[in-house]
PDB file of N, CA and C in Angstrom:
ATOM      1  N   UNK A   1     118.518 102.469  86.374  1.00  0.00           N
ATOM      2  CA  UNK A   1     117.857 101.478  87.220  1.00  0.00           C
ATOM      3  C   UNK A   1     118.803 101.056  88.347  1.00  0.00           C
ATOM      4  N   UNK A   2     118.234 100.445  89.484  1.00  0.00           N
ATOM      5  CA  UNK A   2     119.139 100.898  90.819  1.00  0.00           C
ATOM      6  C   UNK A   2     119.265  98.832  90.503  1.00  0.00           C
ATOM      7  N   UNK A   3     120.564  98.708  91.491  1.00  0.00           N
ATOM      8  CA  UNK A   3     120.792  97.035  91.677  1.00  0.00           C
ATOM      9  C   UNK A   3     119.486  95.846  91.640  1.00  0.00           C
ATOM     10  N   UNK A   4     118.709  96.604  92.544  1.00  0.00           N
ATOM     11  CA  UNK A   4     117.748  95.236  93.396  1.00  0.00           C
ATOM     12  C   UNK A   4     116.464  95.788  92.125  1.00  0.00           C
ATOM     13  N   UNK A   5     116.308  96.837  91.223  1.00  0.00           N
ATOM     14  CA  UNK A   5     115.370  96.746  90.170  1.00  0.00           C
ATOM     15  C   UNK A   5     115.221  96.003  88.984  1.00  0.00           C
ATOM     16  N   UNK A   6     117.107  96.385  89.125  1.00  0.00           N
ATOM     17  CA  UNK A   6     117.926  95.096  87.925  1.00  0.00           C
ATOM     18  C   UNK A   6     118.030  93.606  87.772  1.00  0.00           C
ATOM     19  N   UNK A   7     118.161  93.582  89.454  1.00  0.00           N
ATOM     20  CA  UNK A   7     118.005  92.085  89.879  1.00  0.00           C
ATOM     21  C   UNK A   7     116.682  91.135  89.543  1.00  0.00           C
ATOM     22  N   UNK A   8     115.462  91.776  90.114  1.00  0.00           N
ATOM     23  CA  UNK A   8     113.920  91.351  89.961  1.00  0.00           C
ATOM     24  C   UNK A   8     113.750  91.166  88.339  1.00  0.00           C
ATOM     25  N   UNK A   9     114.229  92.321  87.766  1.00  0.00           N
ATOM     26  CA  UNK A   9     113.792  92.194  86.409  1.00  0.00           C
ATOM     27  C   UNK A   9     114.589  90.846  85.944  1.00  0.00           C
ATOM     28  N   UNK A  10     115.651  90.455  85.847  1.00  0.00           N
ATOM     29  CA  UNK A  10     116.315  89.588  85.244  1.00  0.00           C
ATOM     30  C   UNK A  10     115.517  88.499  85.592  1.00  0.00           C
ATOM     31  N   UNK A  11     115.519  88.338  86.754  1.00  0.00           N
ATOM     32  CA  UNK A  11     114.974  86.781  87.601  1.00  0.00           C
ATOM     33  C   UNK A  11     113.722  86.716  86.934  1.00  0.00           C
ATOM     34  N   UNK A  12     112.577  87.807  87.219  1.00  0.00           N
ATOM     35  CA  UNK A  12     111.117  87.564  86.474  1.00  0.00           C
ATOM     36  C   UNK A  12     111.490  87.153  85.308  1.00  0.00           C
ATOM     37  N   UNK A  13     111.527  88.047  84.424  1.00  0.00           N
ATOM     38  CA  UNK A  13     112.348  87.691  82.988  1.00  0.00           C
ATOM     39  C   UNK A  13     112.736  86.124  82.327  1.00  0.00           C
ATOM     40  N   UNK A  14     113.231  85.927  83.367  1.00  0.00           N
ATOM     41  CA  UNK A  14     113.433  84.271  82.981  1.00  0.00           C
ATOM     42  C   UNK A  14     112.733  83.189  83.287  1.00  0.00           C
ATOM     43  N   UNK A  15     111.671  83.980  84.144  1.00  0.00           N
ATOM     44  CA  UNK A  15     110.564  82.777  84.695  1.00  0.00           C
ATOM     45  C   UNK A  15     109.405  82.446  83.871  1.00  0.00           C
ATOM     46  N   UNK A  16     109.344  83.924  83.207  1.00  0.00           N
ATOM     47  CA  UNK A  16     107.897  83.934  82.756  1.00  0.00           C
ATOM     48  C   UNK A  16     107.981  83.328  81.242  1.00  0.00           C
ATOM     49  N   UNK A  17     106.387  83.381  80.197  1.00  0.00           N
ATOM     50  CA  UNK A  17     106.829  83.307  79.308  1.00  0.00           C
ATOM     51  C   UNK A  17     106.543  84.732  78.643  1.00  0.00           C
ATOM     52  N   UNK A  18     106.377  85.540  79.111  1.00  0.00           N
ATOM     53  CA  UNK A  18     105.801  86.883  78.201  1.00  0.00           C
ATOM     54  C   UNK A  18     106.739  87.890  78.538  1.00  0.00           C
ATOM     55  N   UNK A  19     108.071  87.919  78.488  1.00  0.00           N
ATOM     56  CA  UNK A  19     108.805  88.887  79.093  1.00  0.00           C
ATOM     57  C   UNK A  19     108.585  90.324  79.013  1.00  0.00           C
ATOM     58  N   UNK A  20     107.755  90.775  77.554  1.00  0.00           N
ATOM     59  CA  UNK A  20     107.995  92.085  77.516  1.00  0.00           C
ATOM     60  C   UNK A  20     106.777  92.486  78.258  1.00  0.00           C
ATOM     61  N   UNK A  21     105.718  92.009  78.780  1.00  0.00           N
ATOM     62  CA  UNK A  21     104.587  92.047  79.538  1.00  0.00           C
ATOM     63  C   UNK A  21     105.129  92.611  80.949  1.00  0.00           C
ATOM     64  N   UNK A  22     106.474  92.213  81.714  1.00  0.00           N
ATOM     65  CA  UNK A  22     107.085  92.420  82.953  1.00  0.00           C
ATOM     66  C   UNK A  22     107.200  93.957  82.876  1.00  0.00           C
ATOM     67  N   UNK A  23     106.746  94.458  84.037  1.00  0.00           N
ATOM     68  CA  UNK A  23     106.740  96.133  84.517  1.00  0.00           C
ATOM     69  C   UNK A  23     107.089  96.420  85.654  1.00  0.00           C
ATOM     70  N   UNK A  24     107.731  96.777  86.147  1.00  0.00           N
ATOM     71  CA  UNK A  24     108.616  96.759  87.509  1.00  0.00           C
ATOM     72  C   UNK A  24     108.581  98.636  88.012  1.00  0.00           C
ATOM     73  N   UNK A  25     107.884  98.916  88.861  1.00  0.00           N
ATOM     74  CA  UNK A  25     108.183 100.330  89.283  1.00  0.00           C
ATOM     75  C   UNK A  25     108.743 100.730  91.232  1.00  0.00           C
ATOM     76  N   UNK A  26     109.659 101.356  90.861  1.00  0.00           N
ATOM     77  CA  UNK A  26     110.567 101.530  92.274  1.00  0.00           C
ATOM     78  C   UNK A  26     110.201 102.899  93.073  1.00  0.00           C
ATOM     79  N   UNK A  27     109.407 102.538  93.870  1.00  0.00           N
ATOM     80  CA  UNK A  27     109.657 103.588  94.908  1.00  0.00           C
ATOM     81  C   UNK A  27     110.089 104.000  95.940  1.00  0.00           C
ATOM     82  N   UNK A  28     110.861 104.921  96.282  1.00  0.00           N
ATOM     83  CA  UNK A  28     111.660 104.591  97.633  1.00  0.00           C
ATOM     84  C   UNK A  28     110.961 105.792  99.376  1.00  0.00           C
ATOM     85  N   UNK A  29     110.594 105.424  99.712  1.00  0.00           N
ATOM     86  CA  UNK A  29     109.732 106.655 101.203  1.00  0.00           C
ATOM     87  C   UNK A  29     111.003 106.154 102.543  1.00  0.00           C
ATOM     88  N   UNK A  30     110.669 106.193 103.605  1.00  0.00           N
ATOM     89  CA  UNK A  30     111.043 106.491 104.661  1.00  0.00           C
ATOM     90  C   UNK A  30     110.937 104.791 105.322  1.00  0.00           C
ATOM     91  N   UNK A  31     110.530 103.616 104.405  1.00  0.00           N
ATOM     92  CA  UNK A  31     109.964 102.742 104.776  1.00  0.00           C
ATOM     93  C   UNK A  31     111.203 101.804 103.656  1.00  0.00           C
ATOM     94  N   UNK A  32     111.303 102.530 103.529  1.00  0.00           N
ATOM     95  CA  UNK A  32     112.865 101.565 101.949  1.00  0.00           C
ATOM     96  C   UNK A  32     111.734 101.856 100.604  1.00  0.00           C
ATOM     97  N   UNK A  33     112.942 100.767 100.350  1.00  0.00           N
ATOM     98  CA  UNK A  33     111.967 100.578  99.073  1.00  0.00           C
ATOM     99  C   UNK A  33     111.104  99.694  98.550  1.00  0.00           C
ATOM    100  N   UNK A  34     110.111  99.877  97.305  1.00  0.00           N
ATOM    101  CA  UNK A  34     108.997  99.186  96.949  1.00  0.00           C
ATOM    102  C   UNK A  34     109.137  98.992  95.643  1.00  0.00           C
ATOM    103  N   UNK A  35     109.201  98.110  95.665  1.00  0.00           N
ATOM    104  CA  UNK A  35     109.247  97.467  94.277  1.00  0.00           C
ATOM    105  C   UNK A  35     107.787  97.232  93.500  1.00  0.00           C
ATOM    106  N   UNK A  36     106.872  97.211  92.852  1.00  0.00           N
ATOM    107  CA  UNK A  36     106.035  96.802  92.227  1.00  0.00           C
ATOM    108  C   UNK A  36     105.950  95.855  91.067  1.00  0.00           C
ATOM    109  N   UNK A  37     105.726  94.648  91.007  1.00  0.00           N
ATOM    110  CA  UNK A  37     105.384  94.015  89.824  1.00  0.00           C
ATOM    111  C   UNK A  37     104.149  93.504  89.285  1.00  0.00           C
ATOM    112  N   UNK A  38     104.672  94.015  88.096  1.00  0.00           N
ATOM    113  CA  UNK A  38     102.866  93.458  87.143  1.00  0.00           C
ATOM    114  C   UNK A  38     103.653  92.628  85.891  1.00  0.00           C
ATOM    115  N   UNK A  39     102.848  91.507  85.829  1.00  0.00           N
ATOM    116  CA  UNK A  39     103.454  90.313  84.867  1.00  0.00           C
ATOM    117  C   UNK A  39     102.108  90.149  83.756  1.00  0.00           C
ATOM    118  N   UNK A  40     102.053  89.310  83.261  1.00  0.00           N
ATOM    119  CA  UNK A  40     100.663  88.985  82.349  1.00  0.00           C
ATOM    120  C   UNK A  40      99.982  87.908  83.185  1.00  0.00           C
ATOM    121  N   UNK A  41      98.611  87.991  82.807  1.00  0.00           N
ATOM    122  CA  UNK A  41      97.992  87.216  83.923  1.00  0.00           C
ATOM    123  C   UNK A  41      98.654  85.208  83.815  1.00  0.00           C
ATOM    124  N   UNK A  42      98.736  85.308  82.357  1.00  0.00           N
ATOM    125  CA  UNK A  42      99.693  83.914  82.080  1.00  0.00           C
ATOM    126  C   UNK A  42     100.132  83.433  82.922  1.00  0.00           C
ATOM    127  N   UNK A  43     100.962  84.559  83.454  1.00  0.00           N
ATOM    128  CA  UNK A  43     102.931  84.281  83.830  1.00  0.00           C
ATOM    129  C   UNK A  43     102.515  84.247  85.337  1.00  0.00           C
ATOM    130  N   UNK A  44     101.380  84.812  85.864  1.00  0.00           N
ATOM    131  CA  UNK A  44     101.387  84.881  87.423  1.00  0.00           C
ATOM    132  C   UNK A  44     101.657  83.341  88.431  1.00  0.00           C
ATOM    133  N   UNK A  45     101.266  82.558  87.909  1.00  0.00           N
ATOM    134  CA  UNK A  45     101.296  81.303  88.808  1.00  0.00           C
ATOM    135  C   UNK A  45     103.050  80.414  88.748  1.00  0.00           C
ATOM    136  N   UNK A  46     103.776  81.210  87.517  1.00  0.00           N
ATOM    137  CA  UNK A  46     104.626  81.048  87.641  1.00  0.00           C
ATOM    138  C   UNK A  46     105.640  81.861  89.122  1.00  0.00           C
ATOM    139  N   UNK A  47     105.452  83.238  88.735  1.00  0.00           N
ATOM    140  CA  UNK A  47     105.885  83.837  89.787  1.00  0.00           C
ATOM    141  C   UNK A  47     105.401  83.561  91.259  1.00  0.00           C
ATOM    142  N   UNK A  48     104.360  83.506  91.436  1.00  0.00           N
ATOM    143  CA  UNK A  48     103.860  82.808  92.674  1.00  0.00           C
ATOM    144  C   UNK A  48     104.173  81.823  93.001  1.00  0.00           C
ATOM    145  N   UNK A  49     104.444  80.302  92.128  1.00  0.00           N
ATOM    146  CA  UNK A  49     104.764  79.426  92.640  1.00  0.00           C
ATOM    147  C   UNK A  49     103.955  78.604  93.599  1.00  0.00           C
ATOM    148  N   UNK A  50     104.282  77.248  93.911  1.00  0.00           N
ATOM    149  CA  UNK A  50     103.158  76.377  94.135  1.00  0.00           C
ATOM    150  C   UNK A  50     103.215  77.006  95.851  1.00  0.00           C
ATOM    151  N   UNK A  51     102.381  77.236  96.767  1.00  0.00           N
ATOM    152  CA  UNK A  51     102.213  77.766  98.131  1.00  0.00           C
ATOM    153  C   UNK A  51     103.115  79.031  98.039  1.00  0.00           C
ATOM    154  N   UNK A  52     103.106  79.202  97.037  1.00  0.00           N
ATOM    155  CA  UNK A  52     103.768  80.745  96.978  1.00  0.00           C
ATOM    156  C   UNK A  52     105.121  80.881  97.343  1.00  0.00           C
ATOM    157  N   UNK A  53     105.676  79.447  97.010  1.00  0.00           N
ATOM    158  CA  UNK A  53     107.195  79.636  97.117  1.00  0.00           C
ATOM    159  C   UNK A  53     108.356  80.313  96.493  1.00  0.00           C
ATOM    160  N   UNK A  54     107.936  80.503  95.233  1.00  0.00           N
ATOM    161  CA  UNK A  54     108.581  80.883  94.068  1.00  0.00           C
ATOM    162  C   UNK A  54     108.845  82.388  94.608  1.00  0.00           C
ATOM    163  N   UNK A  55     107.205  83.078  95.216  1.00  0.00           N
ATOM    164  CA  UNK A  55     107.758  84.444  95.273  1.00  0.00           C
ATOM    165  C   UNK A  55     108.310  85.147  96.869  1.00  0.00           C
ATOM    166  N   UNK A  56     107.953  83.731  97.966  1.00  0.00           N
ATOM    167  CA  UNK A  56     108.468  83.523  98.827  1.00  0.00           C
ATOM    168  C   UNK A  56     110.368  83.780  98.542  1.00  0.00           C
ATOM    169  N   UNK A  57     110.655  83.105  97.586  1.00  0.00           N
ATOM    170  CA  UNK A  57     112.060  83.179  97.490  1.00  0.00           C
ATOM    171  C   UNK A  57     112.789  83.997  96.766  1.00  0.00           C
ATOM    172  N   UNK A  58     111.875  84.847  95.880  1.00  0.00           N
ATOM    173  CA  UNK A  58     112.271  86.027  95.274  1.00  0.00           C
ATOM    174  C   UNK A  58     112.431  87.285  96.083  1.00  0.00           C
ATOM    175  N   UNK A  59     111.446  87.176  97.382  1.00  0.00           N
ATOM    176  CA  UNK A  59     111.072  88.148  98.309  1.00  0.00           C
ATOM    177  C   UNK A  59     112.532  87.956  99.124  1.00  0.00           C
ATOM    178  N   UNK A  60     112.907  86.989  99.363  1.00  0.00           N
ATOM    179  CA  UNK A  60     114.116  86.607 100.118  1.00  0.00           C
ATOM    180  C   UNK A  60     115.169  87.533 100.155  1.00  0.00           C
ATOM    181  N   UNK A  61     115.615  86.465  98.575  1.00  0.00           N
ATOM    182  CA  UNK A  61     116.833  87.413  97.280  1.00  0.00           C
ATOM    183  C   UNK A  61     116.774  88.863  97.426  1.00  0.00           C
ATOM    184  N   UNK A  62     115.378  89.395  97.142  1.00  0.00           N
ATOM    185  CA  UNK A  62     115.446  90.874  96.974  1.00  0.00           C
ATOM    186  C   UNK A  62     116.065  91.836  98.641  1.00  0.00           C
ATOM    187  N   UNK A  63     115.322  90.871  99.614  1.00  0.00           N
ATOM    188  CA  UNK A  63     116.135  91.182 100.701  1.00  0.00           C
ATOM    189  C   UNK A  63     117.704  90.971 101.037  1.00  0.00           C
ATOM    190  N   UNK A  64     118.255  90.221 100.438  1.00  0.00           N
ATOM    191  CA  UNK A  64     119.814  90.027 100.000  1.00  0.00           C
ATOM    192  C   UNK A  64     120.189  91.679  99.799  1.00  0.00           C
ATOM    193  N   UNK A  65     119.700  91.864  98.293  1.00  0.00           N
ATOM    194  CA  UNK A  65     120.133  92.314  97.389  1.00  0.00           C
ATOM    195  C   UNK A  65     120.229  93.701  97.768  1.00  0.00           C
ATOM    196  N   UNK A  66     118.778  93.773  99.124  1.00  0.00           N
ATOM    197  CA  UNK A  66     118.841  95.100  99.637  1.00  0.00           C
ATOM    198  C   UNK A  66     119.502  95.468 100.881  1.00  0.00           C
ATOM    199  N   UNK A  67     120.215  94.320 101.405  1.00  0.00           N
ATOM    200  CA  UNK A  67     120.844  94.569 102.698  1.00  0.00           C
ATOM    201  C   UNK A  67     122.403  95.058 101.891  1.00  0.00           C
ATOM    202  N   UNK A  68     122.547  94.246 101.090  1.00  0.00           N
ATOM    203  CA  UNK A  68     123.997  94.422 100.376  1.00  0.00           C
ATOM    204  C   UNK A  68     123.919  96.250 100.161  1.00  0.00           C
ATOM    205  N   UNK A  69     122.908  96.966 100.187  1.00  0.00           N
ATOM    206  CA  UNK A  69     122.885  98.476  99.616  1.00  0.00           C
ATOM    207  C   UNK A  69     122.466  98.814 100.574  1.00  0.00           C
ATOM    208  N   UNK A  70     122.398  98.145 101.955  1.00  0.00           N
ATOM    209  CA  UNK A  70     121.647  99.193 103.299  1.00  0.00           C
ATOM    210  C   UNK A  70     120.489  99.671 102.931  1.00  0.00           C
ATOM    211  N   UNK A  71     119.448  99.184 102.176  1.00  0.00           N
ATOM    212  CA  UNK A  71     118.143  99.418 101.985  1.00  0.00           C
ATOM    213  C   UNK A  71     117.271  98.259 102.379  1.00  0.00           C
ATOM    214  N   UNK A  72     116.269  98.629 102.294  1.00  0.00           N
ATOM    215  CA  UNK A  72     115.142  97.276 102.548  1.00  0.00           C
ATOM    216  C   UNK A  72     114.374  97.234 101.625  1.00  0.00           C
ATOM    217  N   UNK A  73     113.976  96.269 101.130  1.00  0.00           N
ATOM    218  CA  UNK A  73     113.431  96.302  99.734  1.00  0.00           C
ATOM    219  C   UNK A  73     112.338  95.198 100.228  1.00  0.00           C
ATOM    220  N   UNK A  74     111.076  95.914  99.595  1.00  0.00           N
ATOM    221  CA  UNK A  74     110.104  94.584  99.736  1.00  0.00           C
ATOM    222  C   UNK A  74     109.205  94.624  98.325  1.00  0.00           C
ATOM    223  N   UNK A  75     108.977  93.804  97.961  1.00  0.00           N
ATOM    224  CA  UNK A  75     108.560  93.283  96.557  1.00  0.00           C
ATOM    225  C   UNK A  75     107.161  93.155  96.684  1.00  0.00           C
ATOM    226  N   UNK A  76     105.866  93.864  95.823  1.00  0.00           N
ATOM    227  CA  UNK A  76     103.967  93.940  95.816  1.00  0.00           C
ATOM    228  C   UNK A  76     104.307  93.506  94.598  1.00  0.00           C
ATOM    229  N   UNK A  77     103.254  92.069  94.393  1.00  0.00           N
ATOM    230  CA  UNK A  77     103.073  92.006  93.089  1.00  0.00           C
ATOM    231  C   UNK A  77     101.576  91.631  92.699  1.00  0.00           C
ATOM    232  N   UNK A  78     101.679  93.149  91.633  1.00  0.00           N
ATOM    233  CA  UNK A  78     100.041  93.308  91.630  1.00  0.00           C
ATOM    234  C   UNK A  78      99.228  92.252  90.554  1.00  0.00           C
ATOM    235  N   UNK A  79      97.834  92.242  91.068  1.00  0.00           N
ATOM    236  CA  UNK A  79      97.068  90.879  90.536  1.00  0.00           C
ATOM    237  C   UNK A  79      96.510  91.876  88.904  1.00  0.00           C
ATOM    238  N   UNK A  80      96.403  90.637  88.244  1.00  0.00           N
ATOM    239  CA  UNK A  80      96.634  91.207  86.890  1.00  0.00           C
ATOM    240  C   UNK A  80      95.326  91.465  86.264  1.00  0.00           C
ATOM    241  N   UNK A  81      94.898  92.523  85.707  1.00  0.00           N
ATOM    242  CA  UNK A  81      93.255  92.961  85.422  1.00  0.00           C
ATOM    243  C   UNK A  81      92.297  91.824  85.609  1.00  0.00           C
ATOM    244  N   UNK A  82      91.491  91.667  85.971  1.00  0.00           N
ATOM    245  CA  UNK A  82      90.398  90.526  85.271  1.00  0.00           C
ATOM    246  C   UNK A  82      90.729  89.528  87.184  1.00  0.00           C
ATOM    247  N   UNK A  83      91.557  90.101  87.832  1.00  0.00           N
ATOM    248  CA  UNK A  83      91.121  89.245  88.748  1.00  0.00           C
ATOM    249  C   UNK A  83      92.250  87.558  89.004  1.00  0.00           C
ATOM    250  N   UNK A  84      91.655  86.753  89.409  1.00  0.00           N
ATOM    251  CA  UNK A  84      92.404  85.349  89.084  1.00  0.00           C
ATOM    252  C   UNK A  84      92.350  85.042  87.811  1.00  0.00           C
ATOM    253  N   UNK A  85      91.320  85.218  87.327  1.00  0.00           N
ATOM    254  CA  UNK A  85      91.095  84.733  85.920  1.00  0.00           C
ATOM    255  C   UNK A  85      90.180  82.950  85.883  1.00  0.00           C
ATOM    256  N   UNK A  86      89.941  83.170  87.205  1.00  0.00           N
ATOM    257  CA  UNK A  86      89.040  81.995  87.311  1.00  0.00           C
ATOM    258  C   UNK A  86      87.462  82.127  87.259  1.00  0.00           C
ATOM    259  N   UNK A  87      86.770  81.633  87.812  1.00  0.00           N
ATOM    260  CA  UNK A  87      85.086  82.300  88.381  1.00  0.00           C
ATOM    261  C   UNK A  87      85.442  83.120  89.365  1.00  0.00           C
ATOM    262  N   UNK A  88      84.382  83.888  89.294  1.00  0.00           N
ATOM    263  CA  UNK A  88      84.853  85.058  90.411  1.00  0.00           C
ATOM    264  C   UNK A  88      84.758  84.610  91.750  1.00  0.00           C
ATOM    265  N   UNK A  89      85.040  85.040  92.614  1.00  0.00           N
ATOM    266  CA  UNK A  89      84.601  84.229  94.263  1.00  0.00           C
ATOM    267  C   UNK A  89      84.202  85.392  94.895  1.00  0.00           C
ATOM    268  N   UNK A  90      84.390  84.816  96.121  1.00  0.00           N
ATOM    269  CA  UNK A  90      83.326  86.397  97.096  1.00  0.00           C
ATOM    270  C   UNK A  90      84.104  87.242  97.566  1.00  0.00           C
ATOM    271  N   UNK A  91      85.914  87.107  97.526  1.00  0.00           N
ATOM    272  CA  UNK A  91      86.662  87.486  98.123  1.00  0.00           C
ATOM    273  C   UNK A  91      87.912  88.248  96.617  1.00  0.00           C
ATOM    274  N   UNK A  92      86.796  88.790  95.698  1.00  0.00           N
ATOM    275  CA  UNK A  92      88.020  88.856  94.435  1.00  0.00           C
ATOM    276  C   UNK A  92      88.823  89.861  94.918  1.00  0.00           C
ATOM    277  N   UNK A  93      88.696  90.850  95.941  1.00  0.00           N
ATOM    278  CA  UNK A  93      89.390  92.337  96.423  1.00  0.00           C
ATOM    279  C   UNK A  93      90.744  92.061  96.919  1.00  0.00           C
ATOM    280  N   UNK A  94      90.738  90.621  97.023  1.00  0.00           N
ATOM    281  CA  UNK A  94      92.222  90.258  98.077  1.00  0.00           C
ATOM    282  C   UNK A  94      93.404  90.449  97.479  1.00  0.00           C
ATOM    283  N   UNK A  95      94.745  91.279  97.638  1.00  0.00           N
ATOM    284  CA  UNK A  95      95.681  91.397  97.331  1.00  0.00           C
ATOM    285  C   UNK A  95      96.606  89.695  97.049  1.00  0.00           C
ATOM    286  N   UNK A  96      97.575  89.784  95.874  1.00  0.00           N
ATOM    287  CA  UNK A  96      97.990  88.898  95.911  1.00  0.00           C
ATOM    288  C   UNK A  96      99.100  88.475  97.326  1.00  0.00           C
ATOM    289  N   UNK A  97      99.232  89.346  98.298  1.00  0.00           N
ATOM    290  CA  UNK A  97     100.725  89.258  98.762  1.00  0.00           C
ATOM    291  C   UNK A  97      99.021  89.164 100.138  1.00  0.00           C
ATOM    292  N   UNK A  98      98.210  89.508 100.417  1.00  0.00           N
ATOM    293  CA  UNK A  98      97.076  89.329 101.570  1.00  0.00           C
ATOM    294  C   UNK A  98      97.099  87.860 101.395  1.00  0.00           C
ATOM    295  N   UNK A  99      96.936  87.243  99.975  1.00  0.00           N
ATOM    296  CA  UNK A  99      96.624  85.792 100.257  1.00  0.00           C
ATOM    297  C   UNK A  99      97.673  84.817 100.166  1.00  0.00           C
ATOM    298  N   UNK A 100      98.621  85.585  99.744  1.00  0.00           N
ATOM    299  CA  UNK A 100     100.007  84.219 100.227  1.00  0.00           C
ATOM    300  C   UNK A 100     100.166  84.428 101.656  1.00  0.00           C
ATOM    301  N   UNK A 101      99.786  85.916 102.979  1.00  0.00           N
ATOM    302  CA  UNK A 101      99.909  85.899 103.693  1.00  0.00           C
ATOM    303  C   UNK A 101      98.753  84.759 104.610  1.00  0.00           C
ATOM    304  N   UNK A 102      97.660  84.378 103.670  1.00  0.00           N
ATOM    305  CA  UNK A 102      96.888  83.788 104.121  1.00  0.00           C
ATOM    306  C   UNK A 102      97.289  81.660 104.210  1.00  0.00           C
ATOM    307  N   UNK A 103      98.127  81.596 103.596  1.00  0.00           N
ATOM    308  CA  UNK A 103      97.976  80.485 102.888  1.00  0.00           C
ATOM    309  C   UNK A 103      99.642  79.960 104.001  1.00  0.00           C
ATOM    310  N   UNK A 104     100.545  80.929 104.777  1.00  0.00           N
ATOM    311  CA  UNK A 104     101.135  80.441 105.786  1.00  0.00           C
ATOM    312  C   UNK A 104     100.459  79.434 106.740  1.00  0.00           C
ATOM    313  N   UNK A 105     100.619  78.998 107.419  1.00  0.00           N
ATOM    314  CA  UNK A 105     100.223  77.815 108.194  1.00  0.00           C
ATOM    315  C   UNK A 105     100.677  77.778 109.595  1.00  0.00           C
TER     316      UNK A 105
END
């Protein structure tokens, strides 16, 4: 596992409560790298954080972590089966990282 895969995992890891639920997959193209995370639907509002700060600042870190290795690292973290897990709305297709982009101001 490369630095900034090691890094995410630890940090999620300690946020959530379902650790072994955390799945992290690294891909690297011409664009850096991509991190993927899938958590349990539980643990998501943890990682997100209230206005999406939590993963606002994980997204940060991971950019740290990837300048320190001359890579660029950007962090997708995918929405967990079933949706929000609320009532459905009209807009359930929206990526989680589309609607924290939505929720800037």
């Amino acid at each position: 596992m490369e630095d900034d895969q090691n890094f995410l995992e630890h940090v999620v890891k300690s946020l959530v409560d379902n650790p072994n639920d955390v799945k992290i997959n690294r891909t690297v193209d011409e664009m850096g790298v991509l991190l993927t995370l899938s958590v349990n639907r539980e643990d998501m509002g943890k990682i997100i954080g209230r206005s999406g700060n939590t993963a606002k600042a994980i997204r940060t870190l991971l950019r740290v972590v990837g300048m320190k290795n001359d890579a660029r690292v950007n962090l997708k973290i995918e929405e967990p089966e079933g949706g929000t897990g609320g009532a459905p709305t009209e807009d359930v297709t929206k990526s989680v990282d589309e609607a924290m982009e939505d929720l800037k101001l």
